[in-house]
PDB file of N, CA and C in Angstrom:
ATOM      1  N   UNK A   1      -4.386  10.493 -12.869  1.00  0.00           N
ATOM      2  CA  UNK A   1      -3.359  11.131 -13.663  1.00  0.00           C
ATOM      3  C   UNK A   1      -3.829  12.435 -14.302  1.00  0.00           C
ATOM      4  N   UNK A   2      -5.204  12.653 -14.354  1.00  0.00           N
ATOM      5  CA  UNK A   2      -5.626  13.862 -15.176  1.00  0.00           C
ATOM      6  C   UNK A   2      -4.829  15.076 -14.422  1.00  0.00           C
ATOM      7  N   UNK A   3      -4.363  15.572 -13.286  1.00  0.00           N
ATOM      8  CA  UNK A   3      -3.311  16.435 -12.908  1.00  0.00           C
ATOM      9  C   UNK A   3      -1.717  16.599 -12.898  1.00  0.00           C
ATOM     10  N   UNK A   4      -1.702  15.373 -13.488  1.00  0.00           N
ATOM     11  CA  UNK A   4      -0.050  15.114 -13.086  1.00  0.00           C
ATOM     12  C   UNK A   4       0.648  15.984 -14.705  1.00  0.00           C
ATOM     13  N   UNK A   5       1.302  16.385 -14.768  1.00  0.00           N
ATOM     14  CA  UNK A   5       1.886  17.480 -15.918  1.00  0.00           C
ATOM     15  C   UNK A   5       3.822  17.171 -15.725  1.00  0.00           C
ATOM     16  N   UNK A   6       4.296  16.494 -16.521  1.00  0.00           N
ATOM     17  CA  UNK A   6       5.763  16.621 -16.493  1.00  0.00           C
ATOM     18  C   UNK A   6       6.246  17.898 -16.598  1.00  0.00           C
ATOM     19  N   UNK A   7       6.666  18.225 -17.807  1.00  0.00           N
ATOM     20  CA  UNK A   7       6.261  20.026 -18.539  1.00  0.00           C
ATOM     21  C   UNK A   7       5.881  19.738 -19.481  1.00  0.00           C
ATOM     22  N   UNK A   8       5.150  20.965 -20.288  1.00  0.00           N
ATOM     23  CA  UNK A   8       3.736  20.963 -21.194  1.00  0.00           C
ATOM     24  C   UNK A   8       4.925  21.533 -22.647  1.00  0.00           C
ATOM     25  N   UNK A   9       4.438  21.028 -23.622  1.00  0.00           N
ATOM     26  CA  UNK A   9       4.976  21.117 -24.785  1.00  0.00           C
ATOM     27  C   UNK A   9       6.419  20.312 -24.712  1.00  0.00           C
ATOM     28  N   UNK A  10       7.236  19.840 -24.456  1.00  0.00           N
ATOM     29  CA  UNK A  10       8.877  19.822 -24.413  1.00  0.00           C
ATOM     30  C   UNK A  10       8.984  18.180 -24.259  1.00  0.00           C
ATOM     31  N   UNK A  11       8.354  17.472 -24.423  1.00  0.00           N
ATOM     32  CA  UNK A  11       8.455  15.539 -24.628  1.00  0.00           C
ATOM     33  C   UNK A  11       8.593  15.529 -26.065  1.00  0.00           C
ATOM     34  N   UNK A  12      10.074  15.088 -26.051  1.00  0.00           N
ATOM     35  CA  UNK A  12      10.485  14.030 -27.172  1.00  0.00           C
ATOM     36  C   UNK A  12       9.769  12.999 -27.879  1.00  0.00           C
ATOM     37  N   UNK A  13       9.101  12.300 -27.531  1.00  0.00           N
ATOM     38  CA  UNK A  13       7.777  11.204 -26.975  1.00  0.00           C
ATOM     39  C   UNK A  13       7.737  11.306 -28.582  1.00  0.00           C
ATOM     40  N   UNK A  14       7.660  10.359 -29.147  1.00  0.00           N
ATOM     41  CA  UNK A  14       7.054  10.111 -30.890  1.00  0.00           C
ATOM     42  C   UNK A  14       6.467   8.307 -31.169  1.00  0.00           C
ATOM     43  N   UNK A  15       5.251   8.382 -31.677  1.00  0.00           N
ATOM     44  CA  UNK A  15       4.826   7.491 -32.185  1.00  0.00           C
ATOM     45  C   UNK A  15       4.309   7.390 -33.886  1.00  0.00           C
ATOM     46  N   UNK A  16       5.225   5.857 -34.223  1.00  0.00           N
ATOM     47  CA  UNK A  16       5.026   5.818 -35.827  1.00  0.00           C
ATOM     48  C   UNK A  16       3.916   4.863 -35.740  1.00  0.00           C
ATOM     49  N   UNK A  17       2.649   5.628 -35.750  1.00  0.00           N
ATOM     50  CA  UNK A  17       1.503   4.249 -36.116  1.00  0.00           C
ATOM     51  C   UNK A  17       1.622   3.412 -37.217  1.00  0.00           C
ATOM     52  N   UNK A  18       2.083   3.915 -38.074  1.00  0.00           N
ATOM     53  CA  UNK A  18       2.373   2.742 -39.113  1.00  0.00           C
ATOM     54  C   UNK A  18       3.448   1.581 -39.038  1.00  0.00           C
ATOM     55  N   UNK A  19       3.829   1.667 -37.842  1.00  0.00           N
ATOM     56  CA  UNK A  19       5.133   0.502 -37.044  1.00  0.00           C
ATOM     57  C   UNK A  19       3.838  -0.179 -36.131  1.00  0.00           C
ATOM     58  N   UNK A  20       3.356   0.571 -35.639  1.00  0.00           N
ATOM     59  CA  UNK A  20       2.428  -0.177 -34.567  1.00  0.00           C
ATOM     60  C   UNK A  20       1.875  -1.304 -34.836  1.00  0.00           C
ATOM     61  N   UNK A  21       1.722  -2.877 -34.277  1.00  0.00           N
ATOM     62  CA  UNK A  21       1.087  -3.460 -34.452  1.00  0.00           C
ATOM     63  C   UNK A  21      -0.142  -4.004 -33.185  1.00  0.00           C
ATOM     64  N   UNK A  22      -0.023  -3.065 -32.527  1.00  0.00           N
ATOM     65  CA  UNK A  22      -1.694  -2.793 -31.490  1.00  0.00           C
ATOM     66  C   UNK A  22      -1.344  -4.049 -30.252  1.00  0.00           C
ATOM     67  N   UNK A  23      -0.204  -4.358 -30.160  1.00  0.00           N
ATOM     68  CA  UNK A  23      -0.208  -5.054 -29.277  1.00  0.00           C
ATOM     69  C   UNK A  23       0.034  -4.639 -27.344  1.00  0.00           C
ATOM     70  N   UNK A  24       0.069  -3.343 -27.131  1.00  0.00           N
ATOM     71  CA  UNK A  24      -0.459  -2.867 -26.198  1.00  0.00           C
ATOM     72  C   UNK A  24       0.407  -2.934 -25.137  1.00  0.00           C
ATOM     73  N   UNK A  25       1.826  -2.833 -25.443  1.00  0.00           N
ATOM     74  CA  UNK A  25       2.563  -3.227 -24.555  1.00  0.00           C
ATOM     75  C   UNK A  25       3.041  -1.669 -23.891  1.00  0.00           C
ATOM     76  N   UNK A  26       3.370  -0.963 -24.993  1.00  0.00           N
ATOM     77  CA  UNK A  26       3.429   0.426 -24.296  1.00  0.00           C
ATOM     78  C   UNK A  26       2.283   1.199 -22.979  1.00  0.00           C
ATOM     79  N   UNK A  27       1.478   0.342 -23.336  1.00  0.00           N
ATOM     80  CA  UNK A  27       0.401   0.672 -21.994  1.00  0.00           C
ATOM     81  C   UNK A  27       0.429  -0.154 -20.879  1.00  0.00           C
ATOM     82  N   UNK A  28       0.967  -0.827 -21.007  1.00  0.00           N
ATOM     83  CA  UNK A  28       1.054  -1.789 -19.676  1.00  0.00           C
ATOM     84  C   UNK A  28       2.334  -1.265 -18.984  1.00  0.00           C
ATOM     85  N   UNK A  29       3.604  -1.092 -19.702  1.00  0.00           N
ATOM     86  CA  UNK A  29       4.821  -0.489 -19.211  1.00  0.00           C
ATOM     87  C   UNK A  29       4.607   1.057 -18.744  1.00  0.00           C
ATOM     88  N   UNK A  30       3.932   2.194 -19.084  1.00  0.00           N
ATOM     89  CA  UNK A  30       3.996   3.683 -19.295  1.00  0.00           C
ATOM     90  C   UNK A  30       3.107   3.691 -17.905  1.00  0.00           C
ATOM     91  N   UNK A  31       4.074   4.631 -17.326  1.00  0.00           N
ATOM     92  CA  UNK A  31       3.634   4.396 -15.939  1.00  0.00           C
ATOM     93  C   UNK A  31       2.396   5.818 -15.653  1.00  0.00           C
ATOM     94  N   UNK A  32       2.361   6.417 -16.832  1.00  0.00           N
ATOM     95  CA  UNK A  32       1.608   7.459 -16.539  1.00  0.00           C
ATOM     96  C   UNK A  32       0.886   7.489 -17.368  1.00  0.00           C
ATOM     97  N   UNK A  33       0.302   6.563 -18.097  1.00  0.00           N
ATOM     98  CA  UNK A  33      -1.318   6.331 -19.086  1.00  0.00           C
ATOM     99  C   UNK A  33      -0.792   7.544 -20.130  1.00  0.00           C
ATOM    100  N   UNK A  34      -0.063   7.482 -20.583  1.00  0.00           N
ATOM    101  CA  UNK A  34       0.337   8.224 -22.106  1.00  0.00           C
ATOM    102  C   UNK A  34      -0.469   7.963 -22.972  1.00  0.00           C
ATOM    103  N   UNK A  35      -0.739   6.391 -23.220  1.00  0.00           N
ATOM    104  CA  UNK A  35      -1.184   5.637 -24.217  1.00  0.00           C
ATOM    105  C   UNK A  35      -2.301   5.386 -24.493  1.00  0.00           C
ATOM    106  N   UNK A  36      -3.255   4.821 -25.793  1.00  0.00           N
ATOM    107  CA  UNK A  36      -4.429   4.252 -25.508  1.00  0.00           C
ATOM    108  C   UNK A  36      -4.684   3.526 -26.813  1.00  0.00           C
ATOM    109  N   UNK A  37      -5.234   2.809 -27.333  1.00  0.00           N
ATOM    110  CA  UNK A  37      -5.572   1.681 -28.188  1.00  0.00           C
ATOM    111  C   UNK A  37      -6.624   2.156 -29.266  1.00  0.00           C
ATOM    112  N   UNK A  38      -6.673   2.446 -30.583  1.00  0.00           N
ATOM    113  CA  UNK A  38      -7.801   3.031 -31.109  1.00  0.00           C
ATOM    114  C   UNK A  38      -7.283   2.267 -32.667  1.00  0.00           C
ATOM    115  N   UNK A  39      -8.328   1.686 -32.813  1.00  0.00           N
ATOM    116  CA  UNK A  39      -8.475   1.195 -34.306  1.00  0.00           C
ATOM    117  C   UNK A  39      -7.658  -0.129 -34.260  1.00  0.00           C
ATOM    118  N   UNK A  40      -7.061  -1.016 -32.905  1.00  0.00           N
ATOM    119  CA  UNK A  40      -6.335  -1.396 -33.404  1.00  0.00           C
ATOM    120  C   UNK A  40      -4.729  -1.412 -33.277  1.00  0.00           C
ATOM    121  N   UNK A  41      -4.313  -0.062 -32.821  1.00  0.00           N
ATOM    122  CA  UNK A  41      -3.218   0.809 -32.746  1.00  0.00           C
ATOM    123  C   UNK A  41      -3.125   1.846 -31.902  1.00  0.00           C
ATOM    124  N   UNK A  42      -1.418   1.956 -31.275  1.00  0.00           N
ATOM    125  CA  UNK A  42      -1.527   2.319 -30.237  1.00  0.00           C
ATOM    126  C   UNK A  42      -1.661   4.064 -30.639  1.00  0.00           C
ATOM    127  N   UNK A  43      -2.092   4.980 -29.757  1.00  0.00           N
ATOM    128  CA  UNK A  43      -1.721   5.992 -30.287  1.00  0.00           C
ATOM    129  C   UNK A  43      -1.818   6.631 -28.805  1.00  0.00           C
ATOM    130  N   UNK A  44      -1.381   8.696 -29.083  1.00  0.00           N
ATOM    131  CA  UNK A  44      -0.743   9.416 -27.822  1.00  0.00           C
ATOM    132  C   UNK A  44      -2.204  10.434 -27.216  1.00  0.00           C
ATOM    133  N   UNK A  45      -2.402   9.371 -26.253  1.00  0.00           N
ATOM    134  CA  UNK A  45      -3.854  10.035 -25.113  1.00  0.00           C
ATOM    135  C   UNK A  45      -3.478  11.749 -24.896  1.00  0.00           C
ATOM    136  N   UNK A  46      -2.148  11.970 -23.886  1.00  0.00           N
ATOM    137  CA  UNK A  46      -1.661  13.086 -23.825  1.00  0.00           C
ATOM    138  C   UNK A  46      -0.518  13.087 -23.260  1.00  0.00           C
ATOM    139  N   UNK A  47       0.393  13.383 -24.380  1.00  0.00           N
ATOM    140  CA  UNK A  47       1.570  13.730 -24.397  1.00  0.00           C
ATOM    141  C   UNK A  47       2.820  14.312 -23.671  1.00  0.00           C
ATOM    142  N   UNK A  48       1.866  15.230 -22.762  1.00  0.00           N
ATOM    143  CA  UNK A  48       2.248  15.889 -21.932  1.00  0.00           C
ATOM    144  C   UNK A  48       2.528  15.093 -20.690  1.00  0.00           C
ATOM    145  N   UNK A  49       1.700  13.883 -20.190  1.00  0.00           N
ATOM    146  CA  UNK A  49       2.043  13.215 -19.223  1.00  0.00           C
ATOM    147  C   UNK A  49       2.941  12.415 -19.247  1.00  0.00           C
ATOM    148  N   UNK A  50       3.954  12.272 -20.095  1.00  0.00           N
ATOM    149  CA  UNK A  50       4.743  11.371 -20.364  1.00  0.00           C
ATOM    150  C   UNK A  50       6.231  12.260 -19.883  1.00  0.00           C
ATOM    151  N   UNK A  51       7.382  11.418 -18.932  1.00  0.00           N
ATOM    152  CA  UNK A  51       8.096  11.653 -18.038  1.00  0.00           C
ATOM    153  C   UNK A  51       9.443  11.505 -18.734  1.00  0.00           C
ATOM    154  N   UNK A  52       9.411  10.645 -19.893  1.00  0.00           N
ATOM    155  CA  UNK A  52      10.550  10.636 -20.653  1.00  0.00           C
ATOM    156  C   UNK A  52      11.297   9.148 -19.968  1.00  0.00           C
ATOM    157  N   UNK A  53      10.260   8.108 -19.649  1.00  0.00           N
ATOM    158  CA  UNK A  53      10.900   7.323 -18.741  1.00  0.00           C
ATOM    159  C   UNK A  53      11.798   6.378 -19.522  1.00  0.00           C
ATOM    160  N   UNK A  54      11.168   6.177 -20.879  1.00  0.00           N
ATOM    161  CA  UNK A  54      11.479   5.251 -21.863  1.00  0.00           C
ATOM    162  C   UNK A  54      11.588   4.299 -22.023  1.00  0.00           C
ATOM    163  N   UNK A  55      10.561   3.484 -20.957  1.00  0.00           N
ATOM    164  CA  UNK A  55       9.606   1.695 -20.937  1.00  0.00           C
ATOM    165  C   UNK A  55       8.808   1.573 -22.155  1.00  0.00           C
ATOM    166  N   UNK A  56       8.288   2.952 -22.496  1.00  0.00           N
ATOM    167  CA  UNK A  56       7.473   2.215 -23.564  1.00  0.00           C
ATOM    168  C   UNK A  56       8.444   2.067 -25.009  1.00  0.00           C
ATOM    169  N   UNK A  57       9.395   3.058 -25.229  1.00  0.00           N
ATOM    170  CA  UNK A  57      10.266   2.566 -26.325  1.00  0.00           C
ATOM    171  C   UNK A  57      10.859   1.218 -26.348  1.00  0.00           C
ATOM    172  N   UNK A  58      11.459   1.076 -25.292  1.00  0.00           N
ATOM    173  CA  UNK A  58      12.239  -0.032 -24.687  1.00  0.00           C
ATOM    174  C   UNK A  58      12.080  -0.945 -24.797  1.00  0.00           C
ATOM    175  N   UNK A  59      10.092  -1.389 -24.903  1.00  0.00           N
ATOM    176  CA  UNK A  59       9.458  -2.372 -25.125  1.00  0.00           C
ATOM    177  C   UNK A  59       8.868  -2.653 -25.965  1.00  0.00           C
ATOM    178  N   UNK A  60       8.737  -1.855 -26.709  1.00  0.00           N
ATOM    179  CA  UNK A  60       7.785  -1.642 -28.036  1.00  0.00           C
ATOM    180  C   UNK A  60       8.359  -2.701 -29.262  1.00  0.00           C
ATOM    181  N   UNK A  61       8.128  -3.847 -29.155  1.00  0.00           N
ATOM    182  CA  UNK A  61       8.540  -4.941 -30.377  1.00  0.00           C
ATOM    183  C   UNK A  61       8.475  -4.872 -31.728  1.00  0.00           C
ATOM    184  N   UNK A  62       8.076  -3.819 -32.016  1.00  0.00           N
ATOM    185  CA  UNK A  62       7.677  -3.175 -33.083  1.00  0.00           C
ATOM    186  C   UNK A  62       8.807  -1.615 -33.414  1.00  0.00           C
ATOM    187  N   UNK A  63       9.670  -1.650 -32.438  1.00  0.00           N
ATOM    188  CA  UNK A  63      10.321   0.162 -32.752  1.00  0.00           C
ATOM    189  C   UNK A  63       9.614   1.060 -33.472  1.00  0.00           C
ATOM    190  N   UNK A  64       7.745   1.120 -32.514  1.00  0.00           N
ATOM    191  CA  UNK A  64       7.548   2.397 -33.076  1.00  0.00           C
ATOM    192  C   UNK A  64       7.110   3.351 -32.456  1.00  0.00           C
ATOM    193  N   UNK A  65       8.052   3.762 -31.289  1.00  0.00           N
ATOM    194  CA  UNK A  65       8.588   4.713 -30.364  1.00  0.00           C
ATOM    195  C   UNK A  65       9.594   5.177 -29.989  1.00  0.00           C
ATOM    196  N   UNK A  66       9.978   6.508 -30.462  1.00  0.00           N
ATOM    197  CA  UNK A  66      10.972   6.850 -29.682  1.00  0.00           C
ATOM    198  C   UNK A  66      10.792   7.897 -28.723  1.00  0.00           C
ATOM    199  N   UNK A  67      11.540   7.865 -28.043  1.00  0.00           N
ATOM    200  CA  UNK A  67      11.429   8.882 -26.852  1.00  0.00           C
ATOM    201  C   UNK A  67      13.270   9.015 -26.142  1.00  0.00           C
ATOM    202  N   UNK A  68      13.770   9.978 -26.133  1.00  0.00           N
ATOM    203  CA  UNK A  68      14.545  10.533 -25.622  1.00  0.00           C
ATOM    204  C   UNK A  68      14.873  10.176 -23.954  1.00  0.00           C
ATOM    205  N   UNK A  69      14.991   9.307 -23.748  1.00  0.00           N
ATOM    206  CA  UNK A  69      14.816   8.314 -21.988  1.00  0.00           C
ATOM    207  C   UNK A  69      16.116   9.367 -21.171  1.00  0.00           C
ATOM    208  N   UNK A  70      15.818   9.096 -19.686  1.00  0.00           N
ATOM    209  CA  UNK A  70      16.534   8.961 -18.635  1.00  0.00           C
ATOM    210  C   UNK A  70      15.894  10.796 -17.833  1.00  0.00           C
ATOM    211  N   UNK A  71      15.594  11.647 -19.001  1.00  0.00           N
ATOM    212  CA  UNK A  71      15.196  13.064 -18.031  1.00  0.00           C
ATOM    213  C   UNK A  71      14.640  12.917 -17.040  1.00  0.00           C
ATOM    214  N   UNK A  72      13.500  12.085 -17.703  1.00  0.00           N
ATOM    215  CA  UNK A  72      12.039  12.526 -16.313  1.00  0.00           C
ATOM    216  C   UNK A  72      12.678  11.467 -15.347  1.00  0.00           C
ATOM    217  N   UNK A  73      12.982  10.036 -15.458  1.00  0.00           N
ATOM    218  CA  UNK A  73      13.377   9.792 -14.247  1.00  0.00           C
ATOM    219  C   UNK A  73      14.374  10.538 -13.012  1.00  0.00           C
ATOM    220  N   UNK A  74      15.932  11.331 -13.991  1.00  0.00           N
ATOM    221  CA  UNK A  74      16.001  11.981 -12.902  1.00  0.00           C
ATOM    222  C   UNK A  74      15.543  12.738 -12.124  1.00  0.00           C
ATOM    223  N   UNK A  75      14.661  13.766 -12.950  1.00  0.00           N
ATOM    224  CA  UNK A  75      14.001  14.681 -12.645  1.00  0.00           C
ATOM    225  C   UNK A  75      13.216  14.438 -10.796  1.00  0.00           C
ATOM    226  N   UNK A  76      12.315  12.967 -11.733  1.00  0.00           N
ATOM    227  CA  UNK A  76      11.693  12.505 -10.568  1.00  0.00           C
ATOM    228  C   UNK A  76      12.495  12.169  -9.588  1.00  0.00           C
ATOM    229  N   UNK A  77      13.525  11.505  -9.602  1.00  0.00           N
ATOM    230  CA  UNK A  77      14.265  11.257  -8.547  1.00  0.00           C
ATOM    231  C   UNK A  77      14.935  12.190  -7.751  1.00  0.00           C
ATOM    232  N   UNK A  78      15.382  13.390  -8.588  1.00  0.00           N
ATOM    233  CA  UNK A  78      15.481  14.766  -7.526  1.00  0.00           C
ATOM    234  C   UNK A  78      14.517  15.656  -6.992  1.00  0.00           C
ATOM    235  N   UNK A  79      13.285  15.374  -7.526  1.00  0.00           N
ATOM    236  CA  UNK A  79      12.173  16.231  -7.269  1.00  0.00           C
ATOM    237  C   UNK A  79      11.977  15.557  -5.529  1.00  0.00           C
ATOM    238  N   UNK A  80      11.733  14.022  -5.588  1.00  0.00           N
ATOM    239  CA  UNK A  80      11.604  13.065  -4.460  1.00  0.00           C
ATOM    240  C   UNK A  80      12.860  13.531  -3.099  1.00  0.00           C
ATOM    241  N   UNK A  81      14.564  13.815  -3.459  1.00  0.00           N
ATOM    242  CA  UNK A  81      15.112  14.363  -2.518  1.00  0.00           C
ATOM    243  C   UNK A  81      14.823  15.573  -2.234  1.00  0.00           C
ATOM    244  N   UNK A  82      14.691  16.375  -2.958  1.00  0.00           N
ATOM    245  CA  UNK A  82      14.600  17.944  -2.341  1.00  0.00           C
ATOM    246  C   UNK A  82      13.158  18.555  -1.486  1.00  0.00           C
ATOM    247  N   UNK A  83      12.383  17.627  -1.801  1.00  0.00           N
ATOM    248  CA  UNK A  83      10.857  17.532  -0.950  1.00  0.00           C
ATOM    249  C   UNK A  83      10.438  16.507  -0.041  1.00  0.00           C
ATOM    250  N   UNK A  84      11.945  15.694   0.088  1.00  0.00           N
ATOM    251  CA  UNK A  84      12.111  14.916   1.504  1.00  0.00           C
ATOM    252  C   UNK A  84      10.852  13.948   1.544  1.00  0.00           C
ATOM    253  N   UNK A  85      10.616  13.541  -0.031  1.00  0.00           N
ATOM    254  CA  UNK A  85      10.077  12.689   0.094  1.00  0.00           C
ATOM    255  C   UNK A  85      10.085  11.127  -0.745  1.00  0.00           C
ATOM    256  N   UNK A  86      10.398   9.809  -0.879  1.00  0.00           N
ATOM    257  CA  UNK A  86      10.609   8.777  -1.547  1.00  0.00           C
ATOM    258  C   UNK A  86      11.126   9.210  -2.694  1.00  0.00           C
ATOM    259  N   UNK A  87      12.695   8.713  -2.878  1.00  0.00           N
ATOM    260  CA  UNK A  87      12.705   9.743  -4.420  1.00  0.00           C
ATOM    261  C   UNK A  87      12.302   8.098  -5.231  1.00  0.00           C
ATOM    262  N   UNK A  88      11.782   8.567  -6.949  1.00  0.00           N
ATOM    263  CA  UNK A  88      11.294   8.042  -7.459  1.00  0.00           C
ATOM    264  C   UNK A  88      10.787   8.676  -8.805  1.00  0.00           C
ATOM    265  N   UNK A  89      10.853   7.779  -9.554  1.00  0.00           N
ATOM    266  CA  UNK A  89      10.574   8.193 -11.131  1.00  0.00           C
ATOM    267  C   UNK A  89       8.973   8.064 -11.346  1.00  0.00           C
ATOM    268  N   UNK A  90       8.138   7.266 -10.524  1.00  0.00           N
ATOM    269  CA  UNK A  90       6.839   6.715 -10.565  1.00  0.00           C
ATOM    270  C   UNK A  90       6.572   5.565 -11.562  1.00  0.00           C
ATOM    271  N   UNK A  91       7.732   4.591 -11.037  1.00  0.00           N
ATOM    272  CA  UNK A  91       7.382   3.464 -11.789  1.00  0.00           C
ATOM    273  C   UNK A  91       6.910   2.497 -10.807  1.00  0.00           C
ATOM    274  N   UNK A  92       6.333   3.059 -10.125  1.00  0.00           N
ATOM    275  CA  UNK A  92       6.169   1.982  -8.808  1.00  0.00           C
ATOM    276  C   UNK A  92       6.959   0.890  -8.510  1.00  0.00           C
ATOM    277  N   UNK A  93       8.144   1.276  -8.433  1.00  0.00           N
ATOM    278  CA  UNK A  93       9.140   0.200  -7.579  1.00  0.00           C
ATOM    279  C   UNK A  93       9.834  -0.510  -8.798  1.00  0.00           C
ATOM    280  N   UNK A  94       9.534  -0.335  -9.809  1.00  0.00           N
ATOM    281  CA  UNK A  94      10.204  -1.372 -11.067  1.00  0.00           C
ATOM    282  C   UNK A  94      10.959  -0.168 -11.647  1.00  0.00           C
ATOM    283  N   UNK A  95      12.297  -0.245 -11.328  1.00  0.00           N
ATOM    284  CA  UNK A  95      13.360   0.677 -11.579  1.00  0.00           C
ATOM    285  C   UNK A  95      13.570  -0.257 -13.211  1.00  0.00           C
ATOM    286  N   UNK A  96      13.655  -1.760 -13.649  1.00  0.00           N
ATOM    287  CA  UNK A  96      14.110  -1.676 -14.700  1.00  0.00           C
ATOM    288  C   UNK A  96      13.276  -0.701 -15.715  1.00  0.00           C
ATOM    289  N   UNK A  97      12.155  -0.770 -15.659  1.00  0.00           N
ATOM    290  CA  UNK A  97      11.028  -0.303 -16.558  1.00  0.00           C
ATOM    291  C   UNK A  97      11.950   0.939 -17.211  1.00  0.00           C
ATOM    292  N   UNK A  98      12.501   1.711 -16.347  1.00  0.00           N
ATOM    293  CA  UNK A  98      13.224   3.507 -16.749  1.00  0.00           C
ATOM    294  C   UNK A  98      14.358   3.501 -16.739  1.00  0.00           C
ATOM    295  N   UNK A  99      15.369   2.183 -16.539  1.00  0.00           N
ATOM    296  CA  UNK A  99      16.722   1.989 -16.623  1.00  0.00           C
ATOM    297  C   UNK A  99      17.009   1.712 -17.964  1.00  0.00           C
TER     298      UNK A  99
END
């Protein structure tokens, strides 16, 4: 993932660590390693890789994420037709994850 870039500055993407209770679910769902675990709590690796898919809000048992959902999947999914290739959000096959 260290190359993959949605666009740089412009993710909605917000985390309230003080909602967080470190249970790590946003990293198991976030299909592009946004996330990472420190102290305890989840917090934002880099920001920029995040697609706007909105699995990790979605799942977050705690509501302490929001993120602005559905862009990057289309995005991805038109990026995939117009380059005639698998369209796809990069959730590897688990469409609920970004629905």
């Amino acid at each position: 993932m260290d190359d993959f870039v949605y666009l740089k500055n412009v993710v909605t993407l917000e985390l309230n660590q003080e909602k967080c209770n470190g249970c790590g679910m946003c990293l198991k769902v976030c299909p592009h390693e946004v996330f990472g675990l420190k102290g305890g709590r989840a917090h934002i690796l880099n920001r920029d890789n995040c697609m706007e898919c909105g699995a990790c809000s979605l799942n977050c048992p705690m509501q302490a994420i929001f993120v602005k959902s559905g862009v990057g999947c289309a995005a991805g999914i038109l990026n995939g037709i117009l380059n005639n290739t698998e369209p796809s959000c990069g959730c590897s096959g688990n469409q609920s994850a970004c629905c």
